[in-house]
Protein backbone atom coordinates (compact mmCIF):
# COMPACT_ATOMS: atom_id res chain seq x y z
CA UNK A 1 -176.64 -72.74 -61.21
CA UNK A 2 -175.33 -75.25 -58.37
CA UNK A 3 -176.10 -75.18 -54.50
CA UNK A 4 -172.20 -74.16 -54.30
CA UNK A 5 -172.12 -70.74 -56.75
CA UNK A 6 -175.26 -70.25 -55.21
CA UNK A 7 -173.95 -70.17 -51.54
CA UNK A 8 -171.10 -67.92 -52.60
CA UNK A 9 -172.78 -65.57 -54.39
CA UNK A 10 -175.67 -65.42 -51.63
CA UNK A 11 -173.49 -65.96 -48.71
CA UNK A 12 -171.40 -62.44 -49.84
CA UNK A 13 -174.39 -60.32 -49.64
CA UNK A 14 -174.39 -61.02 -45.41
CA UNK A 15 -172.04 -59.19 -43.52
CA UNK A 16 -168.79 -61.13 -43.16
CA UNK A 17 -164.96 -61.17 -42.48
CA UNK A 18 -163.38 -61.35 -45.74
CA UNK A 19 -160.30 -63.76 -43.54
CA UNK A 20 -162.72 -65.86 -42.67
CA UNK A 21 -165.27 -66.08 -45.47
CA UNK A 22 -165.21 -70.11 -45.39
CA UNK A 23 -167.70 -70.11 -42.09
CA UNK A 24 -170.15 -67.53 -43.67
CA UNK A 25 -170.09 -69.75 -46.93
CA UNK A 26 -170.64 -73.06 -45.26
CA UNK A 27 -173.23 -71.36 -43.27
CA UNK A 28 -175.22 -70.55 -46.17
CA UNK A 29 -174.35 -73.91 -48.13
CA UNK A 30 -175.88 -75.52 -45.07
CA UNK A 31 -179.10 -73.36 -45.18
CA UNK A 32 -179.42 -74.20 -49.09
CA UNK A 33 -179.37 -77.84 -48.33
CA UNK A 34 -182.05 -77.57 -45.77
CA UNK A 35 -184.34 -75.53 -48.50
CA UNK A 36 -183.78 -77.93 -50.96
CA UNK A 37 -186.14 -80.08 -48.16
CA UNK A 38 -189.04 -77.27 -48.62
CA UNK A 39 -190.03 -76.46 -51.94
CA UNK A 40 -190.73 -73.10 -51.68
CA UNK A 41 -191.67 -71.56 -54.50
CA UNK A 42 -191.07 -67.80 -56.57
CA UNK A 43 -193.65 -66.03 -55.89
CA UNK A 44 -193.85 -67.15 -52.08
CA UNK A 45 -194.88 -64.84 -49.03
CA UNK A 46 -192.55 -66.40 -46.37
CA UNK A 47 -192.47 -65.91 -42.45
CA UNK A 48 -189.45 -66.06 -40.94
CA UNK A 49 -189.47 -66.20 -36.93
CA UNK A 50 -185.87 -65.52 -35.45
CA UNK A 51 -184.18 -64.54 -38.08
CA UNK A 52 -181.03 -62.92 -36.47
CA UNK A 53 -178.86 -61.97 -38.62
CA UNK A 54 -179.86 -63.16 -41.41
CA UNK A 55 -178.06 -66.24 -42.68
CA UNK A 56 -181.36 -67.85 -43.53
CA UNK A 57 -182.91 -64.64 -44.37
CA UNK A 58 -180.76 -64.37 -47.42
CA UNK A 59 -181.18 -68.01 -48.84
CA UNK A 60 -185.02 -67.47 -48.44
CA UNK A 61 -184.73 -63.71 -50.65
CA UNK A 62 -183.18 -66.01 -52.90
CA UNK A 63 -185.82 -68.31 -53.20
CA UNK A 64 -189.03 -66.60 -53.20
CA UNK A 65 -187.52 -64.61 -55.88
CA UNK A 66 -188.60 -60.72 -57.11
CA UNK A 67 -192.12 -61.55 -56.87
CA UNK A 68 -192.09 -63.17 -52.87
CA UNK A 69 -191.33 -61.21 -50.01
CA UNK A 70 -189.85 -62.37 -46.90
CA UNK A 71 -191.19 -61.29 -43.27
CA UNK A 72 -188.14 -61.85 -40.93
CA UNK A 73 -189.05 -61.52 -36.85
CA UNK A 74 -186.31 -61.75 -34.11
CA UNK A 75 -186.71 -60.26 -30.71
CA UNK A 76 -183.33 -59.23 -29.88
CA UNK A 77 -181.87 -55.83 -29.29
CA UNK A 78 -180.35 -54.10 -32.50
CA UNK A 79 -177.22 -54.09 -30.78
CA UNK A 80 -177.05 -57.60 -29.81
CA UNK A 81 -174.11 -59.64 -31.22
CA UNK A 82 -170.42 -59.88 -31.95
CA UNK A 83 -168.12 -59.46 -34.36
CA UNK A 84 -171.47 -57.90 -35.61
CA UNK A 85 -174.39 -57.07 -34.34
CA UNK A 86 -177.69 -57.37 -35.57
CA UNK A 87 -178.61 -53.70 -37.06
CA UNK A 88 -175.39 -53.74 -38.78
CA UNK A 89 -176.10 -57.59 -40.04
CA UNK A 90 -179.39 -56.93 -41.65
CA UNK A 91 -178.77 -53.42 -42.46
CA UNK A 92 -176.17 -54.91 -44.60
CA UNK A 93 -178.43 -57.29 -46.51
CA UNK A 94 -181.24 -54.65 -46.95
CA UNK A 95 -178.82 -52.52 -48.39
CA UNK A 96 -177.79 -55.31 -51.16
CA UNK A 97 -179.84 -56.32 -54.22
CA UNK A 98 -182.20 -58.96 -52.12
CA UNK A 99 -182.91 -56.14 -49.61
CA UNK A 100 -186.13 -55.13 -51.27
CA UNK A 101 -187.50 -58.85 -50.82
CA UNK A 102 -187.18 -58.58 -46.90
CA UNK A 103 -188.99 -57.13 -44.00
CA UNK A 104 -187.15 -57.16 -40.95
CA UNK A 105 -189.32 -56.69 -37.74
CA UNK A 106 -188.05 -56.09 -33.95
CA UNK A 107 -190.54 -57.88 -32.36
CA UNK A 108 -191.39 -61.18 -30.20
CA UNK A 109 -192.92 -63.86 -32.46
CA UNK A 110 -195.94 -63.84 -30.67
CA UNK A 111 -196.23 -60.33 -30.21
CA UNK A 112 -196.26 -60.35 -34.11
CA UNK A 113 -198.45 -62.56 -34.86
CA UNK A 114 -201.30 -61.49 -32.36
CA UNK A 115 -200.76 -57.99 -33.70
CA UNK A 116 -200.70 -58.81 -37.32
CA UNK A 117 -203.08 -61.05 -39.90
CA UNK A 118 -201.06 -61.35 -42.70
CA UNK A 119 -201.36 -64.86 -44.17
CA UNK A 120 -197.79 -66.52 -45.64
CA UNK A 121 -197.48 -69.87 -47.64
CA UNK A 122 -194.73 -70.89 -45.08
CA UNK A 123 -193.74 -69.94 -41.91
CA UNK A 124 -189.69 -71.04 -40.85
CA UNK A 125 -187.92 -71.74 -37.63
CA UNK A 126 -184.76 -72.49 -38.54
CA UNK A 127 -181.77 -73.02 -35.93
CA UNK A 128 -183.94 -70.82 -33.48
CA UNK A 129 -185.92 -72.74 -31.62
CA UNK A 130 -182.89 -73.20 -28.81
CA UNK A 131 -183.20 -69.20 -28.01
CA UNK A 132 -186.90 -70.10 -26.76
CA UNK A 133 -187.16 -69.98 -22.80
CA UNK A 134 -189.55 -72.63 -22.64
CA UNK A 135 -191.09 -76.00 -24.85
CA UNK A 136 -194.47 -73.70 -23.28
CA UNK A 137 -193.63 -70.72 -25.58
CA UNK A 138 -192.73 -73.50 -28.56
CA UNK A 139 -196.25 -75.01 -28.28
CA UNK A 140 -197.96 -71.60 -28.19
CA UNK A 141 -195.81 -69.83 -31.11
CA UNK A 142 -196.89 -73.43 -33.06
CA UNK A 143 -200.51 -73.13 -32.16
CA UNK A 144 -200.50 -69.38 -33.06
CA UNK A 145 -199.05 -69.89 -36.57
CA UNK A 146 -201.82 -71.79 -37.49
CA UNK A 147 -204.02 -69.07 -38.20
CA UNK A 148 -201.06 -67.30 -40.48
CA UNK A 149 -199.27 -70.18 -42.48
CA UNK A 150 -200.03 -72.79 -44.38
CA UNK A 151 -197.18 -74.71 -43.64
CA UNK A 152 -194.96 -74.58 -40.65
CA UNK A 153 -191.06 -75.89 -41.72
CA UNK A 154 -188.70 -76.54 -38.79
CA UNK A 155 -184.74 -76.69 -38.68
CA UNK A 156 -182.79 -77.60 -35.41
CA UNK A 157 -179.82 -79.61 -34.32
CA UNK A 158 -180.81 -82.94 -34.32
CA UNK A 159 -178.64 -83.25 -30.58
CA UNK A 160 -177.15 -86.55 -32.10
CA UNK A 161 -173.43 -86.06 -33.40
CA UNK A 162 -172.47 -87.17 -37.08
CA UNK A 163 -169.09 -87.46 -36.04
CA UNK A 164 -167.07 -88.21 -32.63
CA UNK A 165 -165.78 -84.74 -32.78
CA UNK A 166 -168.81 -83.11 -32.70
CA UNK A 167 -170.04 -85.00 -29.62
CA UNK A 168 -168.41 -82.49 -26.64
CA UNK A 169 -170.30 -79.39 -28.31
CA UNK A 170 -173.49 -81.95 -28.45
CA UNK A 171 -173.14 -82.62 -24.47
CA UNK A 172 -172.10 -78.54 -23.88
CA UNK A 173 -175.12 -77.64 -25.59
CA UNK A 174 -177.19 -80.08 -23.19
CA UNK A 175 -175.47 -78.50 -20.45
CA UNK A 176 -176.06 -75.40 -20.94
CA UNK A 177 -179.30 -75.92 -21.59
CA UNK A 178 -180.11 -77.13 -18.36
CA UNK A 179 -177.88 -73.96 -16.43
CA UNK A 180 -180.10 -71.59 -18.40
CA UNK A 181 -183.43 -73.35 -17.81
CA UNK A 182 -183.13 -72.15 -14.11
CA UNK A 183 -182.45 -68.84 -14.37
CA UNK A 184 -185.35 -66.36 -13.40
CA UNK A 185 -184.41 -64.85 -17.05
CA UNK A 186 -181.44 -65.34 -20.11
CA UNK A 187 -180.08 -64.04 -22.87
CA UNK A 188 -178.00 -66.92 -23.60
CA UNK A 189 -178.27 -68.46 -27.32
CA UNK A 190 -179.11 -72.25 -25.63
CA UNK A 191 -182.10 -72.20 -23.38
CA UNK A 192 -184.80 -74.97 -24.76
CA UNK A 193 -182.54 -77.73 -26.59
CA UNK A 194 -185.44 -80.43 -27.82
CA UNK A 195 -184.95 -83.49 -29.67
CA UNK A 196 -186.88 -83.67 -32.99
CA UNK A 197 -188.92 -85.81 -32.18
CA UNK A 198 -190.07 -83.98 -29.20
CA UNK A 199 -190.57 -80.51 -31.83
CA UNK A 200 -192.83 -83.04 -33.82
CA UNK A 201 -194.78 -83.62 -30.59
CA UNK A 202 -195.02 -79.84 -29.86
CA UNK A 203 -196.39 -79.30 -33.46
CA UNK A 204 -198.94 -82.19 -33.23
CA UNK A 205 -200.53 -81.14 -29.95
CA UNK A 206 -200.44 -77.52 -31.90
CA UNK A 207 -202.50 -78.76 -34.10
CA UNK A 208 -200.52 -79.41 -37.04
CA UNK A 209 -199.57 -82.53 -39.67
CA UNK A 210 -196.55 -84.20 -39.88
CA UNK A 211 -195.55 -84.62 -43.84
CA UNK A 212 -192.13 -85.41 -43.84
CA UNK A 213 -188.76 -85.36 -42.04
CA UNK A 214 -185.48 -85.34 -42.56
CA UNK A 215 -181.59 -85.13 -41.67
CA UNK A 216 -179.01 -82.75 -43.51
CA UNK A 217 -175.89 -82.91 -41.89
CA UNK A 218 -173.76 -79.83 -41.70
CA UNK A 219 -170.66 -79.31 -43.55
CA UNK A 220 -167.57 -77.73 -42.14
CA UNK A 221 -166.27 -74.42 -42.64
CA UNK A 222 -163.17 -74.15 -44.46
């Protein structure tokens, strides 16, 4: 089967506008590119740490297949989001035929893992590491996940723009960024916006190995 029936098959099982099924498919599309990059396996015990909704939650059922099982940890309020929010989003999914592949947990990443031992083959961060308060919290989550993965596979915004009309939301995302770093607390989806290069840094002094990197660019929704 290709990446594309794949995407639209996977990305109907998330909860989604019908009108404007296009962004919910390219989101997914975009997610399958990025796990063509990890090799993981059927069979695979996967940790996913801010998982939101789900749009990577779904592509990552898909993977580890009927045998692997999916641990997916976001701290956010139930209620949090817009058109949908986050109960409704992953009640959804669990509801759908991948449902019984995923665990959803309501819980601080490092809250989880301190409180749990459970070893995975891979633990993900993809597209979350912006909702972190601090690069602080980043090193420590990294450090922490070394006693509970065996591999630790990273996904951000590379903060360098593929085309010259994605360059303002590149600069509104570093501005934002730097509002949000000096509030006392936030809620906002853009607090900790660091290059990749700086992530790799994080991850080194964390304790783990570089093995390989790469860019997938995003498509667009249509």
């Amino acid at each position: 089967m290709s990446t594309d029936l794949d995407a639209d098959s996977i990305a109907r099982l998330s909860l989604h506008d019908p009108k404007h099924f296009g962004i919910q498919h390219s989101q997914t599309l975009h997610r399958l590119e990025i796990l063509k990059n990890w090799n993981i396996s059927a069979g695979s015990r996967v940790l996913e740490l801010g998982c939101g909704q789900g749009d990577c939650t779904t592509v990552l059922a898909h993977a580890v297949g009927e045998d692997g099982k999916v641990v997916a940890v976001d701290p956010a309020s139930l209620d949090y989001g817009s058109p949908y929010t986050l109960g409704q989003a992953q009640n959804h999914i669990s509801n759908g035929p991948l449902g019984d592949r995923i665990i959803w947990v309501q819980q601080s990443p490092l809250e989880y893992l301190s409180a749990n031992h459970t070893k995975f083959d891979a633990a993900i961060l993809a597209h979350s590491l912006w909702y972190f308060p601090s690069p602080l919290l980043i090193l420590d989550t990294f450090r922490a996940l070394r006693q509970h993965s065996k591999r630790l596979l990273l996904a951000e915004w590379s903060l360098v723009a593929s085309h010259p009309s994605a360059q303002p939301h590149v600069l509104a995302a570093l501005v934002q960024a730097a509002l949000e770093c000096r509030k006392p607390e936030s809620t906002s989806n853009v607090r900790t916006v660091l290059s990749p290069k700086r992530l790799t840094e994080l991850a080194v002094a964390a304790g783990w190995q570089l093995e390989s990197e790469t860019y997938v660019q995003a498509g667009d929704a249509s």
